[in-house]
Protein backbone atom coordinates (compact mmCIF):
# COMPACT_ATOMS: atom_id res chain seq x y z
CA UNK A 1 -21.82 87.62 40.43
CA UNK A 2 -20.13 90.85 38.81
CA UNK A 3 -21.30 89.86 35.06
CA UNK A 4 -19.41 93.71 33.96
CA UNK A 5 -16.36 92.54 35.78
CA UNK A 6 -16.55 89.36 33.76
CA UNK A 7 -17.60 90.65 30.28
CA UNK A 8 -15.27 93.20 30.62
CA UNK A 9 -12.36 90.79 30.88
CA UNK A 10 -13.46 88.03 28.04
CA UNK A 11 -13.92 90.66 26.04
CA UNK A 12 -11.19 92.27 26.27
CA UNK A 13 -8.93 88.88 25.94
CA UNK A 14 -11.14 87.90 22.87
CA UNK A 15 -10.25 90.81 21.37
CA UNK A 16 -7.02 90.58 21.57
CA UNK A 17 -6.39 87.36 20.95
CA UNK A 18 -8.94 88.03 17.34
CA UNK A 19 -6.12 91.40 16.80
CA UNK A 20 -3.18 88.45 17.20
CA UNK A 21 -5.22 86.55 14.63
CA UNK A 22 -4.83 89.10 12.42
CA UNK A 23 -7.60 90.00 9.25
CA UNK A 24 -7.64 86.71 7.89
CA UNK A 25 -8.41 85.55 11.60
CA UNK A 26 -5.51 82.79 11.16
CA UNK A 27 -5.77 81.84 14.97
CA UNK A 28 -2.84 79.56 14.21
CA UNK A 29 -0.69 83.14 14.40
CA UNK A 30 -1.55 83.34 17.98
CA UNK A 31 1.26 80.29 19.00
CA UNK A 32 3.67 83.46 17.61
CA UNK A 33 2.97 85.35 21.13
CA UNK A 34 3.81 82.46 23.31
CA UNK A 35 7.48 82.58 24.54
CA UNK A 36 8.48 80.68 27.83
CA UNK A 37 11.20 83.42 28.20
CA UNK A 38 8.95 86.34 28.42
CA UNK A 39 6.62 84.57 30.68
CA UNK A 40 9.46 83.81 33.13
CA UNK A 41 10.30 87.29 33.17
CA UNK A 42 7.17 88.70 32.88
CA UNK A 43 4.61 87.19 35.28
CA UNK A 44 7.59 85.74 37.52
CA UNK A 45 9.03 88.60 38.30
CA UNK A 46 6.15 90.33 39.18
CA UNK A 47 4.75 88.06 41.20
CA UNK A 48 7.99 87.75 42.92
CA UNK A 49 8.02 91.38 43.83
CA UNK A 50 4.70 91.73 44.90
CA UNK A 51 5.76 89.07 47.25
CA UNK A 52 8.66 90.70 48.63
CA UNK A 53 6.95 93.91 48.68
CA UNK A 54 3.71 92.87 51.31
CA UNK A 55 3.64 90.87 54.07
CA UNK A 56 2.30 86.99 54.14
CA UNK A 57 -1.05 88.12 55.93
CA UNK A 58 -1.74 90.25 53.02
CA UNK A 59 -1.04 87.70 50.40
CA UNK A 60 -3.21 85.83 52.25
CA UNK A 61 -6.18 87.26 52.02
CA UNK A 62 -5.61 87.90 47.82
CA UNK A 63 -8.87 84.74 47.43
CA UNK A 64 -10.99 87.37 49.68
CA UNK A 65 -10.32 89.96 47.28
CA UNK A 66 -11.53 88.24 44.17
CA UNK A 67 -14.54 87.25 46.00
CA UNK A 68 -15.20 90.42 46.73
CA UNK A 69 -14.98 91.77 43.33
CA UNK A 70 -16.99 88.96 41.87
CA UNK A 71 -19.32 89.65 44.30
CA UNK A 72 -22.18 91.90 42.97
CA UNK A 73 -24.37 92.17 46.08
CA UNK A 74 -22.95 94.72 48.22
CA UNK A 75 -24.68 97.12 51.29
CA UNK A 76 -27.83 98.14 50.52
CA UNK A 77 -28.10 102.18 51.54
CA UNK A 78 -31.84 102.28 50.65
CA UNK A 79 -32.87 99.20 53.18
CA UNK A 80 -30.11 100.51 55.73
CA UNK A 81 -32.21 103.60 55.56
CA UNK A 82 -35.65 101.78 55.95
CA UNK A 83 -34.07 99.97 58.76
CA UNK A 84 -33.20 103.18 60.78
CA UNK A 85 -36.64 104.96 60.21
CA UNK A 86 -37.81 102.17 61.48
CA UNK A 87 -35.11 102.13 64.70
CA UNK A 88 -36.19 105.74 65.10
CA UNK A 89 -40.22 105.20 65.30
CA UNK A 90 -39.53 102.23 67.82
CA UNK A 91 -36.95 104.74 69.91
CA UNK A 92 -39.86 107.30 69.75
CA UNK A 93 -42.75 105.08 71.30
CA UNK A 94 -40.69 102.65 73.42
CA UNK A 95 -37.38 105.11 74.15
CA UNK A 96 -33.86 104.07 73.62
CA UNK A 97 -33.59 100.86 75.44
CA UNK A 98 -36.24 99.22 73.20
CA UNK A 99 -33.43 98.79 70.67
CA UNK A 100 -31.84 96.42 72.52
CA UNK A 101 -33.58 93.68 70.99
CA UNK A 102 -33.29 95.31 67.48
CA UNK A 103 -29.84 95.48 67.87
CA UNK A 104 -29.36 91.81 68.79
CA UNK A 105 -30.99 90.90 65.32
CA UNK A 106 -28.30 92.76 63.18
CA UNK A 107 -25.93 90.96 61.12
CA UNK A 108 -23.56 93.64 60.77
CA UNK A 109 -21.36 94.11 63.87
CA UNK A 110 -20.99 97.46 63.22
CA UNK A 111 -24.25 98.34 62.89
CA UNK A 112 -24.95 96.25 65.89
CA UNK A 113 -22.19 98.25 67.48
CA UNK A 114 -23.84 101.61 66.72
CA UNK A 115 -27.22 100.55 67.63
CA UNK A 116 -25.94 99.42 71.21
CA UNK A 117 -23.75 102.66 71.95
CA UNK A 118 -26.69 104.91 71.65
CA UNK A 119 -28.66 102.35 73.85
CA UNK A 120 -26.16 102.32 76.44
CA UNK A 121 -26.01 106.31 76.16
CA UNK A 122 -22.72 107.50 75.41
CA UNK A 123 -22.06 110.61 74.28
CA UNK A 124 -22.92 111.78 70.82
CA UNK A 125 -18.85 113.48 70.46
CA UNK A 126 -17.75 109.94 71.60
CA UNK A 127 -20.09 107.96 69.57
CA UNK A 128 -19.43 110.02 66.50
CA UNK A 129 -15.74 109.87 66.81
CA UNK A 130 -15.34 105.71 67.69
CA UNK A 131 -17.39 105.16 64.65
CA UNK A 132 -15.81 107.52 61.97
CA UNK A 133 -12.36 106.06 63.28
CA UNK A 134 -13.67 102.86 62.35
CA UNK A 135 -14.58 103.50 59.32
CA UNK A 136 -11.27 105.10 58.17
CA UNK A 137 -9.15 102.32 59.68
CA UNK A 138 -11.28 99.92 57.35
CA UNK A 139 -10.64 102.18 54.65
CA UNK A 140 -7.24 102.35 55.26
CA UNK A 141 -7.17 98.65 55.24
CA UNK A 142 -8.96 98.97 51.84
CA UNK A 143 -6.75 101.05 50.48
CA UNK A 144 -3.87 98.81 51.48
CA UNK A 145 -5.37 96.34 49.58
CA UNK A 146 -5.80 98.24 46.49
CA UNK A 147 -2.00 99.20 46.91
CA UNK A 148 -0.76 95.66 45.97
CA UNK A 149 -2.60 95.54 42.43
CA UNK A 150 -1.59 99.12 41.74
CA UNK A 151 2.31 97.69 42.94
CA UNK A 152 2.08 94.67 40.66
CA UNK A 153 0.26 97.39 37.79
CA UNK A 154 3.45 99.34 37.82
CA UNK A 155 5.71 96.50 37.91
CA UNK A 156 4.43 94.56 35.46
CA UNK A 157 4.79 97.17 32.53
CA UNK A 158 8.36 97.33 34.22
CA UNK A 159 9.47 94.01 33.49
CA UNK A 160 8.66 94.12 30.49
CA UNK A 161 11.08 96.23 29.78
CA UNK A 162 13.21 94.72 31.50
CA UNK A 163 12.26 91.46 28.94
CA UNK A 164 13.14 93.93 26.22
CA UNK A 165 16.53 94.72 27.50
CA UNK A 166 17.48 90.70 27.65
CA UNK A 167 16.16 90.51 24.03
CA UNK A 168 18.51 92.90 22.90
CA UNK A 169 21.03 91.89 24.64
CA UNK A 170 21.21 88.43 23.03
CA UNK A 171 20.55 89.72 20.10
CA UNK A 172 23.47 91.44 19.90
CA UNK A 173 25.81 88.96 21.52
CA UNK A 174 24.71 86.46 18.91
CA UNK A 175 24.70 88.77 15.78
CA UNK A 176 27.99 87.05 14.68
CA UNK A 177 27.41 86.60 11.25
CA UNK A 178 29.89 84.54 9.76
CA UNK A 179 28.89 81.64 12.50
CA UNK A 180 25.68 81.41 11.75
CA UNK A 181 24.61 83.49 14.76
CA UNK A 182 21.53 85.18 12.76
CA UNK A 183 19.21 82.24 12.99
CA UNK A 184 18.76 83.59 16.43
CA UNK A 185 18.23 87.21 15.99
CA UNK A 186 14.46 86.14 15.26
CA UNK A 187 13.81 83.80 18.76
CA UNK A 188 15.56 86.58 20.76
CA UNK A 189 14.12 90.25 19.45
CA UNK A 190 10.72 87.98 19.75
CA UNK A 191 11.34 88.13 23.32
CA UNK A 192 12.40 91.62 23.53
CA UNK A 193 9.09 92.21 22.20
CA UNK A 194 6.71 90.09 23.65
CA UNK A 195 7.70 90.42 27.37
CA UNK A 196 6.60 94.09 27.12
CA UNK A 197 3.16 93.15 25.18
CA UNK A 198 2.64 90.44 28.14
CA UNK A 199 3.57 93.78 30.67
CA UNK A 200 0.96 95.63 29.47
CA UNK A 201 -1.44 93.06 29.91
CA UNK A 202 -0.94 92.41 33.16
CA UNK A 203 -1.26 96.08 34.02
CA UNK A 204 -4.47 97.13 32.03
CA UNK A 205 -5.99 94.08 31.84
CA UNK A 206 -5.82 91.97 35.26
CA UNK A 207 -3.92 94.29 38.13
CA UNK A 208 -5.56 97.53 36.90
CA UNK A 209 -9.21 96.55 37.13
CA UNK A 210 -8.96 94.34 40.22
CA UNK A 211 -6.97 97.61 42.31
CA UNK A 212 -10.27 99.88 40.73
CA UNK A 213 -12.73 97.33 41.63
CA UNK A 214 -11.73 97.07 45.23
CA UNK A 215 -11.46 100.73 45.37
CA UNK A 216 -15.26 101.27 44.54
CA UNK A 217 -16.63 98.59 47.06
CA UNK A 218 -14.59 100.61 49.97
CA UNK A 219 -16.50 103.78 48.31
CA UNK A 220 -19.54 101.56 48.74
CA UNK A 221 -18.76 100.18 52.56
CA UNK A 222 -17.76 103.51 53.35
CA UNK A 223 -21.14 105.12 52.19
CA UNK A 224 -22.75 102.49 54.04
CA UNK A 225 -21.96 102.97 57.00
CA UNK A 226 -21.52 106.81 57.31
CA UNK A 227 -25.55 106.48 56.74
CA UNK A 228 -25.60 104.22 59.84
CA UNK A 229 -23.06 107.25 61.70
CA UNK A 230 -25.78 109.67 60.81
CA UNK A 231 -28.54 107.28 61.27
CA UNK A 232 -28.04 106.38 64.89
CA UNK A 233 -26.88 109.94 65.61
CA UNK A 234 -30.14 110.89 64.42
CA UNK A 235 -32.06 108.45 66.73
CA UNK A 236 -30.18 109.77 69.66
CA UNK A 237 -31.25 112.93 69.36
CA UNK A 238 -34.55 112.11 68.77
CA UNK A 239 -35.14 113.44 65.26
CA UNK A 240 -38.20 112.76 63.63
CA UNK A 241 -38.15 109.45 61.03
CA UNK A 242 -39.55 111.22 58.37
CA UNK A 243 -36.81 114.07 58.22
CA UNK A 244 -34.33 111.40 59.35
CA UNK A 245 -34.96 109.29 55.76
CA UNK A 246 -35.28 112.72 53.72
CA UNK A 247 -31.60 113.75 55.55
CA UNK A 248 -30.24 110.38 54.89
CA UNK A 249 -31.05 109.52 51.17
CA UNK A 250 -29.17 112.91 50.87
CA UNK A 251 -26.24 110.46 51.12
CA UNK A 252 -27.10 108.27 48.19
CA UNK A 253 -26.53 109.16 44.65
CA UNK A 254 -29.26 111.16 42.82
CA UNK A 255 -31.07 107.91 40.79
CA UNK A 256 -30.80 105.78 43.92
CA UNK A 257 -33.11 108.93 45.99
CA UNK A 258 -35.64 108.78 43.07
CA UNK A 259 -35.38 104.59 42.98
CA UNK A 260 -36.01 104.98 47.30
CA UNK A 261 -38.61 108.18 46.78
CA UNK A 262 -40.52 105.82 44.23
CA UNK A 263 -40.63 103.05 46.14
CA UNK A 264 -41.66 105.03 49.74
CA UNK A 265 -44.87 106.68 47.53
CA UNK A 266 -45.80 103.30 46.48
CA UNK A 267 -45.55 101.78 49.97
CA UNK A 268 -47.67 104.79 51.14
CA UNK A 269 -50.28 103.97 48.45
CA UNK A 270 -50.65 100.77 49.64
CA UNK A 271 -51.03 101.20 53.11
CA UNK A 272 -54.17 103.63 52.37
């Protein structure tokens, strides 16, 4: 579970709802920032847009995308690494088709998909290029993704301004005076108001992470599985396993290559 994702988002709703309280922390002033109107125009409008704005299949898969935020176990690089030395040793004593079998046990079809081109010797150009245009159509498909929080992000802030206009606007029709009419300036400037507080918090505090989140697992997939590109390119041409790790933690970030280098040392130890 993504405990930052969820800290990050209590927190942040705790303290504004403590701000709302005010100094005296008079909780009883948060009722004041409900209003039905602003929520109508507010969250249902946005919604509404995002709707019109992607197609159904998209929409769709919007339960996939919180699990995959909320989800804090993503690729390991470090045992994708480990699992291509290994690939490379057993391609070195037993040749290519030896991987056949090795290939069968991967749960990742596209590491399975790799494992089996270079078994059923294709080209290294042709390899290369199937694989990279897989990954960017999955990024691409990412970054789709990412696109409808980012549409609803800019919307949001939007209609809340829009909120603010229809405020105003009654506001002004009803500031008859001599009727009574200013016992509603209050209800309606309230909703001016409000509908662009509830804007912003829809943008900064629910689209805006969620469109970021998704963002950095595709970084993450994407690093993934270029390390299986250069992997399996590496066991095809028959590069040795210990220069094949050393040119593949290149790939990971700095503190992950000590974490791996730490680790391999200690393995080494043992095996003496």
């Amino acid at each position: 579970m993504n405990l930052s994702y969820i800290i990050g988002l209590i927190g942040a709703i705790v303290v504004i709802l403590i701000g709302m309280a005010g100094p005296t922390f008079a909780f009883s002033n948060v009722a004041r920032f409900y209003d039905f109107s602003s929520i109508m125009i507010t969250i249902g409008c946005t919604i509404f847009v995002v709707v019109a704005s992607f197609p159904g299949k998209m929409l769709k898969n919007i339960p996939k995308h919180f699990k995959i935020i909320m989800n804090s176990k993503g690729n390991d690089p470090a045992k994708c690494i480990e699992e291509l030395v290994d690939l490379a040793q057993t391609a070195r004593k037993s040749g290519l088709l030896s991987l056949e079998e090795k290939a069968a046990e991967q749960e990742d079809p596209f590491f399975q998909q790799a494992i089996m081109m270079i078994v059923d010797v294709y080209d290294a150009d042709k390899i290369r290029g199937i694989l990279e245009n897989d990954i960017e159509c999955m990024s691409a498909r990412h970054e789709e993704a990412a696109a409808m929080y980012d549409k609803a992000s800019a919307v949001a802030p939007a209609f809340g301004m829009v909120g603010t206009l229809v405020g105003l606007i009654n506001m002004l029709k009803n500031m008859n005076l001599s009727d009574g009419g200013a016992s509603n300036i209050g209800n309606d400037m309230g909703t001016a108001l409000i509908t662009t507080l509830y804007g912003c918090i829809l943008a900064h505090m629910v689209f805006g992470p969620i469109a970021t989140l998704l963002r950095s697992r595709d970084e993450e997939e994407v690093l993934y599985k270029m390390i299986i590109v250069e992997g399996v390119m590496g066991i095809q041409a028959g590069e040795n396993p210990k220069f094949l790790r050393d040119h593949l933690m290149t790939y990971m970030a700095q503190k992950r290559r000590e974490m791996g280098e730490g680790a391999d040392q200690k393995k080494e130890k043992n095996e003496e």
